[in-house]
C-alpha atoms as a PDB file:
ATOM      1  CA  UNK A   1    -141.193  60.754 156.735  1.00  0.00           C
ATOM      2  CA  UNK A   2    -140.043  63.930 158.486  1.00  0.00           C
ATOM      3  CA  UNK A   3    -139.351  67.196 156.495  1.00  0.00           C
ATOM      4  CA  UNK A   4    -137.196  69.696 158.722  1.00  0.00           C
ATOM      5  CA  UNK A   5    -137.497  72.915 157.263  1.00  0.00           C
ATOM      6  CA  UNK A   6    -135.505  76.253 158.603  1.00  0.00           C
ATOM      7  CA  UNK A   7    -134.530  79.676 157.964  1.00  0.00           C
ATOM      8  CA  UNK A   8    -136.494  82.040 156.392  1.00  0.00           C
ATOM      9  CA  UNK A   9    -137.326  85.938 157.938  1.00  0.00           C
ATOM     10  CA  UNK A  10    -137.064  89.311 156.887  1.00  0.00           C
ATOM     11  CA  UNK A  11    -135.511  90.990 154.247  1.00  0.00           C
ATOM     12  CA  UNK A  12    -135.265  93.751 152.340  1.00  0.00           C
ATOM     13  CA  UNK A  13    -135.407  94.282 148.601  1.00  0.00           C
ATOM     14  CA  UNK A  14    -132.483  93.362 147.213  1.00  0.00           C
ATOM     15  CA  UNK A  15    -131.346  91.113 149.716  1.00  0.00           C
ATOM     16  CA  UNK A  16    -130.401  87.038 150.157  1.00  0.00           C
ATOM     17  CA  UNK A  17    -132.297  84.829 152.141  1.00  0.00           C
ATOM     18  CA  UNK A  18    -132.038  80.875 152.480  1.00  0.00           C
ATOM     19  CA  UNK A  19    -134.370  78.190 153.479  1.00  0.00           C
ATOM     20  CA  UNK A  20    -133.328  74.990 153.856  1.00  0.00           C
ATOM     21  CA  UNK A  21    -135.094  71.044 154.414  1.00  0.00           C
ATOM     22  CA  UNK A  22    -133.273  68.496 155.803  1.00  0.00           C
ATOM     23  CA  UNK A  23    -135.502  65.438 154.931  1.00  0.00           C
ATOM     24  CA  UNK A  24    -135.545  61.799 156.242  1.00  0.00           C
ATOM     25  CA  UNK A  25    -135.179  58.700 154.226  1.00  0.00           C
ATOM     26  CA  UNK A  26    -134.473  58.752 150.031  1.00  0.00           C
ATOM     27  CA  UNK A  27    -136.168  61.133 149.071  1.00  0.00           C
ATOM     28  CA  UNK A  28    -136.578  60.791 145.094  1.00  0.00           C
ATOM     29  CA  UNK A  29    -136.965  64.288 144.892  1.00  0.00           C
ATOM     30  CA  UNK A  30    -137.198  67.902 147.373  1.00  0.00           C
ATOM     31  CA  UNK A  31    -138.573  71.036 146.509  1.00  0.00           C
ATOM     32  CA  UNK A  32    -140.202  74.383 147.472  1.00  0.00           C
ATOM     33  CA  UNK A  33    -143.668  75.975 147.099  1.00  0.00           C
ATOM     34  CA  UNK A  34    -144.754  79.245 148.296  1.00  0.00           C
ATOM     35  CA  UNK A  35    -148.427  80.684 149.185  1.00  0.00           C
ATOM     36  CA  UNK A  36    -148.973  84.420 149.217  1.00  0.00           C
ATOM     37  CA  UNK A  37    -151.890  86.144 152.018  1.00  0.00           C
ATOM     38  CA  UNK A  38    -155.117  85.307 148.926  1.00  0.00           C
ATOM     39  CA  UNK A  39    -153.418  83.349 146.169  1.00  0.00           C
ATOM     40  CA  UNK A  40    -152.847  79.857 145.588  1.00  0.00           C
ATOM     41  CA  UNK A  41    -149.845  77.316 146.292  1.00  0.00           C
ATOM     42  CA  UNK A  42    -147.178  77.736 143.778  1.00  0.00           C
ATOM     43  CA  UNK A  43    -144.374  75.686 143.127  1.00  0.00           C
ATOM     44  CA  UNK A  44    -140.953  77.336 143.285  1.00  0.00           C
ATOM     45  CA  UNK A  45    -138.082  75.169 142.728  1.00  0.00           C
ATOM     46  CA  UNK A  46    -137.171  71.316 142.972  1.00  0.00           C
ATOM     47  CA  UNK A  47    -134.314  69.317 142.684  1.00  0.00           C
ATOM     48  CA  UNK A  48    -134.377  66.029 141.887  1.00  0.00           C
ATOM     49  CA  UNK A  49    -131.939  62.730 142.678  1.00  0.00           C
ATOM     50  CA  UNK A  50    -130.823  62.841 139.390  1.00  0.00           C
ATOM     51  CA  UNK A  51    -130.178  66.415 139.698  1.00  0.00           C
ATOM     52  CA  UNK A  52    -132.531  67.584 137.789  1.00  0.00           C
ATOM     53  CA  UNK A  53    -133.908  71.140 138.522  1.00  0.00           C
ATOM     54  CA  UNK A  54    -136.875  73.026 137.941  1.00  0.00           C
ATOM     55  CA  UNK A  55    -137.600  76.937 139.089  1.00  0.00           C
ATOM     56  CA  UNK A  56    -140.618  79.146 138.337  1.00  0.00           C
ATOM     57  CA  UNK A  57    -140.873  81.262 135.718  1.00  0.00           C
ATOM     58  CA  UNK A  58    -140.981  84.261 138.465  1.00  0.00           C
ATOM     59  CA  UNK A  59    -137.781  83.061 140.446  1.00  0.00           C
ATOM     60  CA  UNK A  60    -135.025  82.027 137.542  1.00  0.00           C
ATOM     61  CA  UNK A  61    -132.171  83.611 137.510  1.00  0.00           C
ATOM     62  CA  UNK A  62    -132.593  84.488 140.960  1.00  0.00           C
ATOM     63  CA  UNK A  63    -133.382  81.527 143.056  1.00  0.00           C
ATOM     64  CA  UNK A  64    -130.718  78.707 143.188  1.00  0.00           C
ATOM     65  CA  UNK A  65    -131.842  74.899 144.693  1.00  0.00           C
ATOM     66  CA  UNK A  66    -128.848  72.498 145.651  1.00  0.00           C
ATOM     67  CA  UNK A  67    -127.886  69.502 147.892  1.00  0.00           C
ATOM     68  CA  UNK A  68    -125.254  68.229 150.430  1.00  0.00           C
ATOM     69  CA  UNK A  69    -123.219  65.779 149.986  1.00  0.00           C
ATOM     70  CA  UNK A  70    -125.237  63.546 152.229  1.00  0.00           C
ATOM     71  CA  UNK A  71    -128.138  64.443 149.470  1.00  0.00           C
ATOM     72  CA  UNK A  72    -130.629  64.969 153.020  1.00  0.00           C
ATOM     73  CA  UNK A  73    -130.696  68.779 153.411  1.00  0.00           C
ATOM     74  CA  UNK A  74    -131.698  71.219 150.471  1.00  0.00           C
ATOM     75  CA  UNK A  75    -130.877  74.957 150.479  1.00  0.00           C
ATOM     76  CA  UNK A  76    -133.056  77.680 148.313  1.00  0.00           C
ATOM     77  CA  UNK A  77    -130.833  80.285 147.773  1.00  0.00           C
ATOM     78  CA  UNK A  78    -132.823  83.395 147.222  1.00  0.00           C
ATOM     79  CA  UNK A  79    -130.983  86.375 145.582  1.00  0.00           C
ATOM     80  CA  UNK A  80    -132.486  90.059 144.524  1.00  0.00           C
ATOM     81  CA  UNK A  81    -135.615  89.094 146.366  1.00  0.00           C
ATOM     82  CA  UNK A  82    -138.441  90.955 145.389  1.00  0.00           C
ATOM     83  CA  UNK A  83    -141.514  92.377 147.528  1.00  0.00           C
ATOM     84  CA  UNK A  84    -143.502  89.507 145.338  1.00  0.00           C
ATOM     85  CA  UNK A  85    -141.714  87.227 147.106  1.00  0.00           C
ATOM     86  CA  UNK A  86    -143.380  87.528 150.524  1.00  0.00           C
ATOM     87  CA  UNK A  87    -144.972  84.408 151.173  1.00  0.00           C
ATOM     88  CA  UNK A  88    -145.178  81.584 153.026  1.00  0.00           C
ATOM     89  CA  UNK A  89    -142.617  78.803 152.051  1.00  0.00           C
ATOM     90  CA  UNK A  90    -143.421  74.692 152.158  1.00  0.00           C
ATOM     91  CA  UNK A  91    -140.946  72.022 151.933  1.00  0.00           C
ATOM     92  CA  UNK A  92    -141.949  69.020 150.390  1.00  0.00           C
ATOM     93  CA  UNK A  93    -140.106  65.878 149.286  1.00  0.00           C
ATOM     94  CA  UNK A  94    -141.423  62.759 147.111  1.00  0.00           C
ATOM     95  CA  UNK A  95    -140.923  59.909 147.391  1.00  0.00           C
ATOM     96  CA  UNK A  96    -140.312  57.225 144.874  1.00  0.00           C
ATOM     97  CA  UNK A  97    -143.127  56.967 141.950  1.00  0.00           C
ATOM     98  CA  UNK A  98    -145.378  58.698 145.032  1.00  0.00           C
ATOM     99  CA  UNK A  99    -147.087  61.607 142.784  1.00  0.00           C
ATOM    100  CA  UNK A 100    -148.459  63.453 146.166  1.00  0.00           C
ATOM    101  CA  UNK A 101    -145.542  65.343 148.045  1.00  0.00           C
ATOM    102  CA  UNK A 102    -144.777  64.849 151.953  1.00  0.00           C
ATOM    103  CA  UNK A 103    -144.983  68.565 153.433  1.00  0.00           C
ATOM    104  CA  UNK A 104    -142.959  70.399 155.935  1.00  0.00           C
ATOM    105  CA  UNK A 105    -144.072  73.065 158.236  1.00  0.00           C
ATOM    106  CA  UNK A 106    -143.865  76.436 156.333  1.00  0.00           C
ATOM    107  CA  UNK A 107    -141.628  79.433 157.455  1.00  0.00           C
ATOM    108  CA  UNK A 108    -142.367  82.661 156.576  1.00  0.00           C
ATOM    109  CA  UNK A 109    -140.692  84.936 154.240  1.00  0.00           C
ATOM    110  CA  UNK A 110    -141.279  88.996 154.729  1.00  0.00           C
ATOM    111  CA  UNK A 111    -139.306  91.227 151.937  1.00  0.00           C
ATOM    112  CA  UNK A 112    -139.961  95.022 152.295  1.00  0.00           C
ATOM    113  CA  UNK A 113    -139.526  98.022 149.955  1.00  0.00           C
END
């Protein structure tokens, strides 16, 4: 299993960023967590084959997870991002009844005020 995740930076309040993980195989589902500098892993968003979605109470209404066509790559959208949203961001993708998620590298996300 290979999770190739990309995009991520700088940004300022207000602005758009997206990450996206282009994974191998079926994946059965792909999402996003995030880790702030001193707090734990939190999960973000994930979308599943079915298309089933789930976001974080801190990132609906804001945060938007879809697929290709292929159903390989997923894009987080992130609108009106917040200073709170500075974190590192993981990939990960599950596979079939597999409860534990396959991990990507994370990429860094920077919003200042």
């Amino acid at each position: 299993v290979q999770l190739q995740a990309s995009g991520g930076g700088l940004a300022q309040v207000g602005d758009t960023l997206r990450l996206s993980c282009a994974a191998s195989g079926s994946a059965s589902a792909i999402g996003w967590y995030r880790q702030a500098p001193g707090k734990g892993r939190e999960l973000v968003a994930t979308l599943s084959l079915g298309g089933s979605t789930y976001y974080a109470d801190s990132v609906k209404g804001r945060f938007t997870i879809s697929r290709d066509n292929a159903g390989a790559t997923v894009t987080l959208q992130m609108d009106a991002l917040k200073p709170e949203d500075t974190a590192t961001y993981y990939c990960a993708a599950w596979y079939g009844s597999v409860s534990a998620p396959h991990w990507g590298k994370g990429t860094l996300v920077t919003v200042s005020s």
